[in-house]
N, C-alpha and C. Protein backbone atom coordinates (compact mmCIF):
# COMPACT_ATOMS: atom_id res chain seq x y z
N UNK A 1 73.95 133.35 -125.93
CA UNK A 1 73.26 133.01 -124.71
C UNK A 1 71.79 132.68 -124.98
N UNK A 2 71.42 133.22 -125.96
CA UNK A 2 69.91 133.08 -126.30
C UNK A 2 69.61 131.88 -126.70
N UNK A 3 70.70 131.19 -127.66
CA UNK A 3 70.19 130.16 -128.21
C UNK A 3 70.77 129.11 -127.08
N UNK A 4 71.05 129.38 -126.29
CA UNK A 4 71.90 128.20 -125.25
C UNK A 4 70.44 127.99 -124.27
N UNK A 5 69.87 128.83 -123.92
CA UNK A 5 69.11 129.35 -123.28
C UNK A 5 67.59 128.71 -123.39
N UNK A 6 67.57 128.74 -125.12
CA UNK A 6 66.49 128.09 -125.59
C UNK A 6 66.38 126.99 -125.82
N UNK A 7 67.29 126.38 -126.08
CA UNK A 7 68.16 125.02 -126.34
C UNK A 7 67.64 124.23 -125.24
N UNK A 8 68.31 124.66 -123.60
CA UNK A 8 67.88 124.23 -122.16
C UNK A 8 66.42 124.19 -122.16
N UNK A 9 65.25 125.89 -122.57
CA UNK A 9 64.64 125.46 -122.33
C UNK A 9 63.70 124.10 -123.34
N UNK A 10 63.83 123.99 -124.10
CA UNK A 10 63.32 123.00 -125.14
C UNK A 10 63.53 121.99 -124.74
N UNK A 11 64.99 121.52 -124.02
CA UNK A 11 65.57 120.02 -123.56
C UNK A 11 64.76 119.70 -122.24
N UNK A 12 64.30 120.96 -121.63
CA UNK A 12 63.51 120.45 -120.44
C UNK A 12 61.86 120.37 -120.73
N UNK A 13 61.61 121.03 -121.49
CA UNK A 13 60.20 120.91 -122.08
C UNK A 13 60.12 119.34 -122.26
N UNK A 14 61.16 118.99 -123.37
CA UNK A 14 60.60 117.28 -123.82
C UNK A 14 60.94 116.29 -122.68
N UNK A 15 62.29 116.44 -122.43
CA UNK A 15 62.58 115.59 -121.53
C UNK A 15 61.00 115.15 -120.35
N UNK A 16 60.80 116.65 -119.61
CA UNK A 16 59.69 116.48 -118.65
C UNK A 16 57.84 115.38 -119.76
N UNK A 17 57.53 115.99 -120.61
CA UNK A 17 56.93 115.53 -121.18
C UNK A 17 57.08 113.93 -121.42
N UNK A 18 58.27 113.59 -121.88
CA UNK A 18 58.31 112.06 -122.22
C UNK A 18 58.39 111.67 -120.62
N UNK A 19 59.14 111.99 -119.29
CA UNK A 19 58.99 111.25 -118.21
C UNK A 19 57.36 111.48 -117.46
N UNK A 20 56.43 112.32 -117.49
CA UNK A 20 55.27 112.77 -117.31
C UNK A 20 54.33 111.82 -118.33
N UNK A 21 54.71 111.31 -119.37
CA UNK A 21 53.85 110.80 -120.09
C UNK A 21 54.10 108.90 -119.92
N UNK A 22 55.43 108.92 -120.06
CA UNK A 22 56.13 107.44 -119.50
C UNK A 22 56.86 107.38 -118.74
N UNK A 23 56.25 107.56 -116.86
CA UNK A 23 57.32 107.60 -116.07
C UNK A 23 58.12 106.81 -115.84
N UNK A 24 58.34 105.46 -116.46
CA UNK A 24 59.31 104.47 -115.75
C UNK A 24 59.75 104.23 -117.28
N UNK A 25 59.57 104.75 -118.20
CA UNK A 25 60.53 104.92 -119.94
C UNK A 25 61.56 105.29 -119.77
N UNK A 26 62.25 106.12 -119.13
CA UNK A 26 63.47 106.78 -119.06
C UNK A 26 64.29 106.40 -117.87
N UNK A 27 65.07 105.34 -117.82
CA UNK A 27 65.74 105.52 -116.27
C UNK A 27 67.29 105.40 -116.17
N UNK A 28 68.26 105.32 -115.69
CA UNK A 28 69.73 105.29 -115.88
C UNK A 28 70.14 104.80 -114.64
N UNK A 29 71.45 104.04 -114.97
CA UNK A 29 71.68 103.37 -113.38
C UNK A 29 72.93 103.91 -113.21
N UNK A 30 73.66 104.57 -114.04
CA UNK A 30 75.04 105.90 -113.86
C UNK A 30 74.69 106.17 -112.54
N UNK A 31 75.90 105.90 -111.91
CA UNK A 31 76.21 106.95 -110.22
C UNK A 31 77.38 106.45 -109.97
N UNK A 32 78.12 107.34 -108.97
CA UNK A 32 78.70 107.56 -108.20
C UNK A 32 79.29 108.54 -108.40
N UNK A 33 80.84 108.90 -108.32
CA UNK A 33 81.36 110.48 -107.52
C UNK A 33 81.60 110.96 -109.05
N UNK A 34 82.12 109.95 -110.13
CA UNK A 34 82.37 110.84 -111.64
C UNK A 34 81.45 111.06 -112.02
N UNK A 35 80.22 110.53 -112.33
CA UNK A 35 79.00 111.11 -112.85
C UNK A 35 78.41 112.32 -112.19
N UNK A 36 78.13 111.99 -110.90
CA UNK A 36 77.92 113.40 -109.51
C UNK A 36 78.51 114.43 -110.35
N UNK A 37 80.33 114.07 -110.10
CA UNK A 37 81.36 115.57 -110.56
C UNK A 37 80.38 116.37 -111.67
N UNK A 38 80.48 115.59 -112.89
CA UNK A 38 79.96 115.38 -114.25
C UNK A 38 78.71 116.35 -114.15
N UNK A 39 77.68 115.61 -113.39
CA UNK A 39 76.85 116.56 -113.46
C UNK A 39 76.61 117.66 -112.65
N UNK A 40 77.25 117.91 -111.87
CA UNK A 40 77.69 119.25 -110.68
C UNK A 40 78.44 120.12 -111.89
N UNK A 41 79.30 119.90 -112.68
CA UNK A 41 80.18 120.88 -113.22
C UNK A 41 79.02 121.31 -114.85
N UNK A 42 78.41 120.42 -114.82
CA UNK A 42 77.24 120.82 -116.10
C UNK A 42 76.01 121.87 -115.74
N UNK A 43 75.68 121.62 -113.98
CA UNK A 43 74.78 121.99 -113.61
C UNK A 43 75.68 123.90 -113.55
N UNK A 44 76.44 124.02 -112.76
CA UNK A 44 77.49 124.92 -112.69
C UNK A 44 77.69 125.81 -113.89
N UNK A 45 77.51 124.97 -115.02
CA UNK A 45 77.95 125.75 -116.54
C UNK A 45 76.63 126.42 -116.85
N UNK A 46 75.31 125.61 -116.47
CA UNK A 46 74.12 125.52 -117.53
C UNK A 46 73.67 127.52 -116.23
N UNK A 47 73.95 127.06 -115.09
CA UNK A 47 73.62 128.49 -114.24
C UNK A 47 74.14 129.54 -114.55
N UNK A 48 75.57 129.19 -114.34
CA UNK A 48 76.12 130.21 -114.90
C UNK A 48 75.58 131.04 -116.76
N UNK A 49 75.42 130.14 -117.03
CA UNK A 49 74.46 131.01 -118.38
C UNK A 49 72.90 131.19 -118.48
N UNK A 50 72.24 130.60 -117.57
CA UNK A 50 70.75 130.61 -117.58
C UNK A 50 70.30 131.36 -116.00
N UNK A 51 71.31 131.27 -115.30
CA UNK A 51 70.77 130.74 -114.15
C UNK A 51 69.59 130.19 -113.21
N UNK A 52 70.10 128.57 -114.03
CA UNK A 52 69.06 127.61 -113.05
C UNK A 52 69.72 126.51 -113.16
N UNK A 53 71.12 126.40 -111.90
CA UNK A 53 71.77 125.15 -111.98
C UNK A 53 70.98 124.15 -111.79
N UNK A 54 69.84 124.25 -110.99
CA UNK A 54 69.51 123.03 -110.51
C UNK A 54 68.85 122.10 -111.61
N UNK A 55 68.62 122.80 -112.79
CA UNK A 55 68.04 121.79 -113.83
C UNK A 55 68.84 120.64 -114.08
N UNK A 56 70.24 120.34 -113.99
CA UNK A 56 70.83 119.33 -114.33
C UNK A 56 70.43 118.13 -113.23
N UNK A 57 71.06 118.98 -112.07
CA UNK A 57 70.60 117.70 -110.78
C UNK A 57 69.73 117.00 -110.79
N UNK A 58 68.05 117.77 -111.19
CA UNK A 58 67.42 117.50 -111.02
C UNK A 58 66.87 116.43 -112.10
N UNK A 59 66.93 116.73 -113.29
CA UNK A 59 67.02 115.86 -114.29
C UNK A 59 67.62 114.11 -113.88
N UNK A 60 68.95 114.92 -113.81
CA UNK A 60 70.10 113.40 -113.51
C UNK A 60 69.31 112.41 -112.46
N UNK A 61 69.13 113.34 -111.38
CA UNK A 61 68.42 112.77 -110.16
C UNK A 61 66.76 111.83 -110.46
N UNK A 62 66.32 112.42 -111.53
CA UNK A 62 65.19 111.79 -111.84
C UNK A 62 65.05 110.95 -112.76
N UNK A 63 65.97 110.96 -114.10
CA UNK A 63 66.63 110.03 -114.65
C UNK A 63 66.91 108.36 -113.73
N UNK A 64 67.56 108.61 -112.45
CA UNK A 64 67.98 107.79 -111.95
C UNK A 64 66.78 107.10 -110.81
N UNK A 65 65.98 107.70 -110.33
CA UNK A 65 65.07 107.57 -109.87
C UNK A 65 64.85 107.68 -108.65
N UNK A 66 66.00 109.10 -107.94
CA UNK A 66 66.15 109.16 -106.79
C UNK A 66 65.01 109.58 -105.85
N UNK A 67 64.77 109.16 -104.79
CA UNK A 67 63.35 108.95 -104.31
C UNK A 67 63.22 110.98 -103.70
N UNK A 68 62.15 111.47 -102.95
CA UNK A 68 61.96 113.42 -103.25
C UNK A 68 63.24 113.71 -101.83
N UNK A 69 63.15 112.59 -101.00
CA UNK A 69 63.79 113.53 -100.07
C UNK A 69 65.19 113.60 -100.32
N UNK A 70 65.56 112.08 -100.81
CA UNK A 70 67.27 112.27 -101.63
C UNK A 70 67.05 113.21 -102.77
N UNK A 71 66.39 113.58 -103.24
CA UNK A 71 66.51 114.75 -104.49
C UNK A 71 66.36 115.91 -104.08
N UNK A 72 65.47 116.50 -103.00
CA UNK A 72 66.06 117.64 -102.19
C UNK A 72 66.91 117.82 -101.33
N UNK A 73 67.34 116.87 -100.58
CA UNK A 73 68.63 116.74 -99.84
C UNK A 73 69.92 116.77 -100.62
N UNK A 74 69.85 116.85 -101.84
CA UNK A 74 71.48 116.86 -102.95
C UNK A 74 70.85 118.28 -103.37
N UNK A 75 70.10 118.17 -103.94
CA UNK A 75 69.39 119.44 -104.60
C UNK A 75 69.41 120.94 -103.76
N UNK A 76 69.19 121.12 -103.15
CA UNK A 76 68.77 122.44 -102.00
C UNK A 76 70.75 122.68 -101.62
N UNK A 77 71.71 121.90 -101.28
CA UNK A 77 72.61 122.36 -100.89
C UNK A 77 73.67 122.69 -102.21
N UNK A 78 73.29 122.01 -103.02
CA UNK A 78 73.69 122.43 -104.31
C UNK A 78 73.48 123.62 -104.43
N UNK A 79 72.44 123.79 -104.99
CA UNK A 79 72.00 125.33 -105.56
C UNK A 79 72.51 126.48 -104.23
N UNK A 80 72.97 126.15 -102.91
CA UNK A 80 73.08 126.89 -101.93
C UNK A 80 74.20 127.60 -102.24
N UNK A 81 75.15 126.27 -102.18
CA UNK A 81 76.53 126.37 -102.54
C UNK A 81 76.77 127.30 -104.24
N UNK A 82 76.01 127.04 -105.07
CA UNK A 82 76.39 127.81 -105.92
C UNK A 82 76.10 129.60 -106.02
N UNK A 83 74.79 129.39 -105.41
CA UNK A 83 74.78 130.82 -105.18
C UNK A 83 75.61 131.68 -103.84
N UNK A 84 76.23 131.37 -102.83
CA UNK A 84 76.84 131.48 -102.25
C UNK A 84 78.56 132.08 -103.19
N UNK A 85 79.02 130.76 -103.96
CA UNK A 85 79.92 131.16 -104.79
C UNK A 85 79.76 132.23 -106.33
N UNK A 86 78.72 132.46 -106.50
CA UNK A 86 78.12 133.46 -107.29
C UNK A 86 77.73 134.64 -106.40
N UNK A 87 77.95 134.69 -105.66
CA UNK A 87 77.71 136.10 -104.71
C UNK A 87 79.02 136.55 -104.43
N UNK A 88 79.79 135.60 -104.00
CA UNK A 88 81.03 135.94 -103.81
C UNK A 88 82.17 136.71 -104.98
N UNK A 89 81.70 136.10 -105.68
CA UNK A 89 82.38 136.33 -106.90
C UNK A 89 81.85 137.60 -107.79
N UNK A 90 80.34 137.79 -107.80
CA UNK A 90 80.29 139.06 -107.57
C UNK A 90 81.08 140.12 -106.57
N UNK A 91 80.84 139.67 -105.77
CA UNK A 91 81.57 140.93 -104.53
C UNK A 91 82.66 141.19 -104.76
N UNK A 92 84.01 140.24 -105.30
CA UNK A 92 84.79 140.41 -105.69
C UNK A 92 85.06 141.11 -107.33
N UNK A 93 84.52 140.81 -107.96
CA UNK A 93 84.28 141.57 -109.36
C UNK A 93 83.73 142.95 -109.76
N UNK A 94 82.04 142.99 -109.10
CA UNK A 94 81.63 144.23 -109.34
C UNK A 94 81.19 144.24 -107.62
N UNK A 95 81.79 144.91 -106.75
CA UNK A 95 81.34 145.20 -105.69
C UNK A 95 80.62 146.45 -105.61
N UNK A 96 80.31 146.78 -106.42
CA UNK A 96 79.52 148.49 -106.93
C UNK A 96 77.60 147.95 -106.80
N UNK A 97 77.60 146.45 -106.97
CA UNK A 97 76.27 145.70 -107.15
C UNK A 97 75.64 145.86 -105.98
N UNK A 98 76.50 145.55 -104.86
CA UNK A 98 75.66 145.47 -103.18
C UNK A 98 76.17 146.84 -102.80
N UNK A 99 74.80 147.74 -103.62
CA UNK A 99 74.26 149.03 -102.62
C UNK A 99 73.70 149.38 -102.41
N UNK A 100 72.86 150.62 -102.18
CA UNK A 100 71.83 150.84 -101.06
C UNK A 100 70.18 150.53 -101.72
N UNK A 101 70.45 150.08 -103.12
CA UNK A 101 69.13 149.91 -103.77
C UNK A 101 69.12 148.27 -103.99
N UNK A 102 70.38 147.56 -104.14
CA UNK A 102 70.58 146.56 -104.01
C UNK A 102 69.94 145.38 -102.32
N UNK A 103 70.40 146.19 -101.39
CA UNK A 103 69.85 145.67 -99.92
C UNK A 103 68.47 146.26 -99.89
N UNK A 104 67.79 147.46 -99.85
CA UNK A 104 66.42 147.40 -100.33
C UNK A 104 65.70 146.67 -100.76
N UNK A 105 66.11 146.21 -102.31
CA UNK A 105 65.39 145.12 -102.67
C UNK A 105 65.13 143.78 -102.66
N UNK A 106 66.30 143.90 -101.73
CA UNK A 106 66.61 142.57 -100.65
C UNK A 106 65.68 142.69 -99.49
N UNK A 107 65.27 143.58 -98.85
CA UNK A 107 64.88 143.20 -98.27
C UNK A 107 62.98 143.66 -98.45
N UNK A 108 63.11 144.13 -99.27
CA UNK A 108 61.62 144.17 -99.80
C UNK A 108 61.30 142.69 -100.13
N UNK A 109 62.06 142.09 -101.00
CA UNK A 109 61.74 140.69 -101.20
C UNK A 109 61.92 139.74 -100.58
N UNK A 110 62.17 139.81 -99.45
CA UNK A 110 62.15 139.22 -98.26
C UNK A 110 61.63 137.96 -97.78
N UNK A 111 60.40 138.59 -97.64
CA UNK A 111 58.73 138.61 -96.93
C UNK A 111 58.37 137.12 -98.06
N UNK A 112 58.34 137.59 -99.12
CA UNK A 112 57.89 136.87 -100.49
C UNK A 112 58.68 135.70 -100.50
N UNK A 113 59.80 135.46 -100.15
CA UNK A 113 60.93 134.05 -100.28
C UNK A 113 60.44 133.73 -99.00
N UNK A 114 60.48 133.84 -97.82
CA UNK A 114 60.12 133.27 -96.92
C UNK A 114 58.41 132.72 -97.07
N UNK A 115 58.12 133.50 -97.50
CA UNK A 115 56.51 132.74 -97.66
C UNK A 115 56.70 132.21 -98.91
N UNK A 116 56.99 131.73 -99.86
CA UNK A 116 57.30 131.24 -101.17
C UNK A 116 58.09 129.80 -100.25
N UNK A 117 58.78 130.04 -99.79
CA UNK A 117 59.74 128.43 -99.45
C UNK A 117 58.68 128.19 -97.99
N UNK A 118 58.11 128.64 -96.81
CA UNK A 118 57.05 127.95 -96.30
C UNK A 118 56.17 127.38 -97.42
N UNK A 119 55.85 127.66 -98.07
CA UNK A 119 54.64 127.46 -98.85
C UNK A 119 55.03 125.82 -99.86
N UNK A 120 56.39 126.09 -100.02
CA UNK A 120 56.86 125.37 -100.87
C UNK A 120 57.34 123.94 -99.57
N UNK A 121 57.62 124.17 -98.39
CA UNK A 121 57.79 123.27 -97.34
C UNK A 121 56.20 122.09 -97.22
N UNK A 122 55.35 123.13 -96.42
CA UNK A 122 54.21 122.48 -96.57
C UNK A 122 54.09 121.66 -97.95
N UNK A 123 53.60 122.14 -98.85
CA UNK A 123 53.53 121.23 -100.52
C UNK A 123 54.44 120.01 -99.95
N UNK A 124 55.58 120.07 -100.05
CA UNK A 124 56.74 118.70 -99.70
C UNK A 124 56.07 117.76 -98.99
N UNK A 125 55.97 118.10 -97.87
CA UNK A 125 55.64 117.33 -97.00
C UNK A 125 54.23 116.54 -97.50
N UNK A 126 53.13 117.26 -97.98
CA UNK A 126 52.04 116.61 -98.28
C UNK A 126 52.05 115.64 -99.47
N UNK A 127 52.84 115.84 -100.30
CA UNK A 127 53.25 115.60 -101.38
C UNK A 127 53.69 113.85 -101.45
N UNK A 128 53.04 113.05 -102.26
CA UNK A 128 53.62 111.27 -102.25
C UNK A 128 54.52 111.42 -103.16
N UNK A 129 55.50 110.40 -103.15
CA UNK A 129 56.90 110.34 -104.28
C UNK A 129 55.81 110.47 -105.61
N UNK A 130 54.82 109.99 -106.13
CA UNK A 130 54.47 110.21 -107.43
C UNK A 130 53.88 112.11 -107.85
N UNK A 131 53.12 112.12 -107.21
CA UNK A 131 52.85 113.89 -107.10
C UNK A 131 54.21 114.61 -107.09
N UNK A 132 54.98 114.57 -106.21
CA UNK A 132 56.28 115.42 -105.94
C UNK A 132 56.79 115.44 -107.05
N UNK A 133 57.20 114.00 -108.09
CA UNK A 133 57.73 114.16 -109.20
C UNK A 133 56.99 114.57 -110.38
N UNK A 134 55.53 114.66 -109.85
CA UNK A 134 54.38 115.30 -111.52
C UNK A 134 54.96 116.66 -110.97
N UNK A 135 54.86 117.29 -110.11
CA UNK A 135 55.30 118.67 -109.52
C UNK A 135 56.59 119.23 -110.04
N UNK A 136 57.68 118.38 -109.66
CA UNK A 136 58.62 118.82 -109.92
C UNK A 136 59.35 119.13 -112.16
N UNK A 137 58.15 117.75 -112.35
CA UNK A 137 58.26 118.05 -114.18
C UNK A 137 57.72 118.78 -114.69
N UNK A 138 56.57 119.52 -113.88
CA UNK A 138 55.60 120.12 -114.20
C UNK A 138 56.50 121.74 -114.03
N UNK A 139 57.12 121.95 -113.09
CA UNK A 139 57.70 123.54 -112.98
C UNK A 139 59.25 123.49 -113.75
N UNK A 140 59.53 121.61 -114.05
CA UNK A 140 60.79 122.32 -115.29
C UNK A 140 60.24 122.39 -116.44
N UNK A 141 59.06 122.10 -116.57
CA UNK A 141 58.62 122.28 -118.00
C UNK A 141 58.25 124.05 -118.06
N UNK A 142 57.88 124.62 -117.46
CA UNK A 142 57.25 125.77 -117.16
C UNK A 142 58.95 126.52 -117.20
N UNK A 143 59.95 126.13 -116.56
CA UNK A 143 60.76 126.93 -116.48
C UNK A 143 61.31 126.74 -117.85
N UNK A 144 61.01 125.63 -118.58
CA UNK A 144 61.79 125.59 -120.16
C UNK A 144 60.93 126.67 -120.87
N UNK A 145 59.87 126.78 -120.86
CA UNK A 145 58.62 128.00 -120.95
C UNK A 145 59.21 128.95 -121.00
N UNK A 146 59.86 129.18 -120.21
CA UNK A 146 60.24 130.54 -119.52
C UNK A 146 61.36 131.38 -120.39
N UNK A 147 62.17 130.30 -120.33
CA UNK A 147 63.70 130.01 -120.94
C UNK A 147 63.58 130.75 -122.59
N UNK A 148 62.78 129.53 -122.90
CA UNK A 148 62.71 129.70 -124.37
C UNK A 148 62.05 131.23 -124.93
N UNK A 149 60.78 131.35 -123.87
CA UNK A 149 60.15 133.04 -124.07
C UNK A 149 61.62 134.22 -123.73
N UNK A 150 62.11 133.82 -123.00
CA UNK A 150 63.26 134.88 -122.77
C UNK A 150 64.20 135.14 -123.83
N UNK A 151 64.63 133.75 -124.54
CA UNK A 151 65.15 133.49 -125.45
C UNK A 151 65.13 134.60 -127.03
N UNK A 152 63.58 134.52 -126.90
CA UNK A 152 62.74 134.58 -128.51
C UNK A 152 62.94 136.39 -127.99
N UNK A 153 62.88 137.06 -126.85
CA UNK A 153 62.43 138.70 -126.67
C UNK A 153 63.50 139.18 -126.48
């Protein structure tokens, strides 16, 4: 897992770097429902071991040059849907997980996601298609950061 882990984050480090440095260098005209599948079932694999499906979408999606509101409009119900089916599947597996220290810290952290996604609403909105996408390469590079430090400890 570590080296899978580090692997992702490294692939998102460069990737973001070469589109941040040459944004219109990298583009792909791949679409429709097999590529989608394709990258829904990659995004699906890469969470399930990192968890951060949305790095694939988001990639693919920017690869292709989908403009911010089609990339959060695929993006946001994606990641919904997967954690939805990753909860579930917990509940069914280790249902020992959702208990009384478990909803606590649910709802301690609450407060923080709701002001974290306002916060993250406003940004959107102010945000021009070129900013949104320095933004959005800018926090997968940070999350390859992340990845790879998790990786190495």
């Amino acid at each position: 897992m570590r080296l899978f882990g580090g692997g992702l984050g490294l692939f998102l480090i460069i990737y973001s770097a070469l589109v941040l440095f040459k944004p219109d260098g990298l583009r792909i005209r791949l679409s429709g429902w097999k590529p989608a599948m394709a990258v829904g079932a990659a995004g699906g694999i890469v969470g399930g071991f990192s968890a951060f499906p949305g790095s694939i979408p988001v990639v693919y999606l920017g690869l292709r040059g989908v403009s911010k509101t089609e990339t959060r409009n695929i993006t946001q119900p994606y990641i919904l849907a997967l954690q939805l089916i990753s909860l579930g599947i917990l509940a069914l597996t280790r249902p020992s997980i959702f208990n009384t220290q478990f909803w606590l810290l649910w709802a301690l952290t609450l407060p923080a996601v709701l002001l974290g996604t306002s916060t993250g609403l406003t940004l959107y909105r102010r945000f021009s298609e070129v900013n949104f996408r320095r933004a959005v390469l800018m926090l997968l590079m940070v999350s390859g950061v992340s990845l790879i430090a998790k990786a190495l400890i």
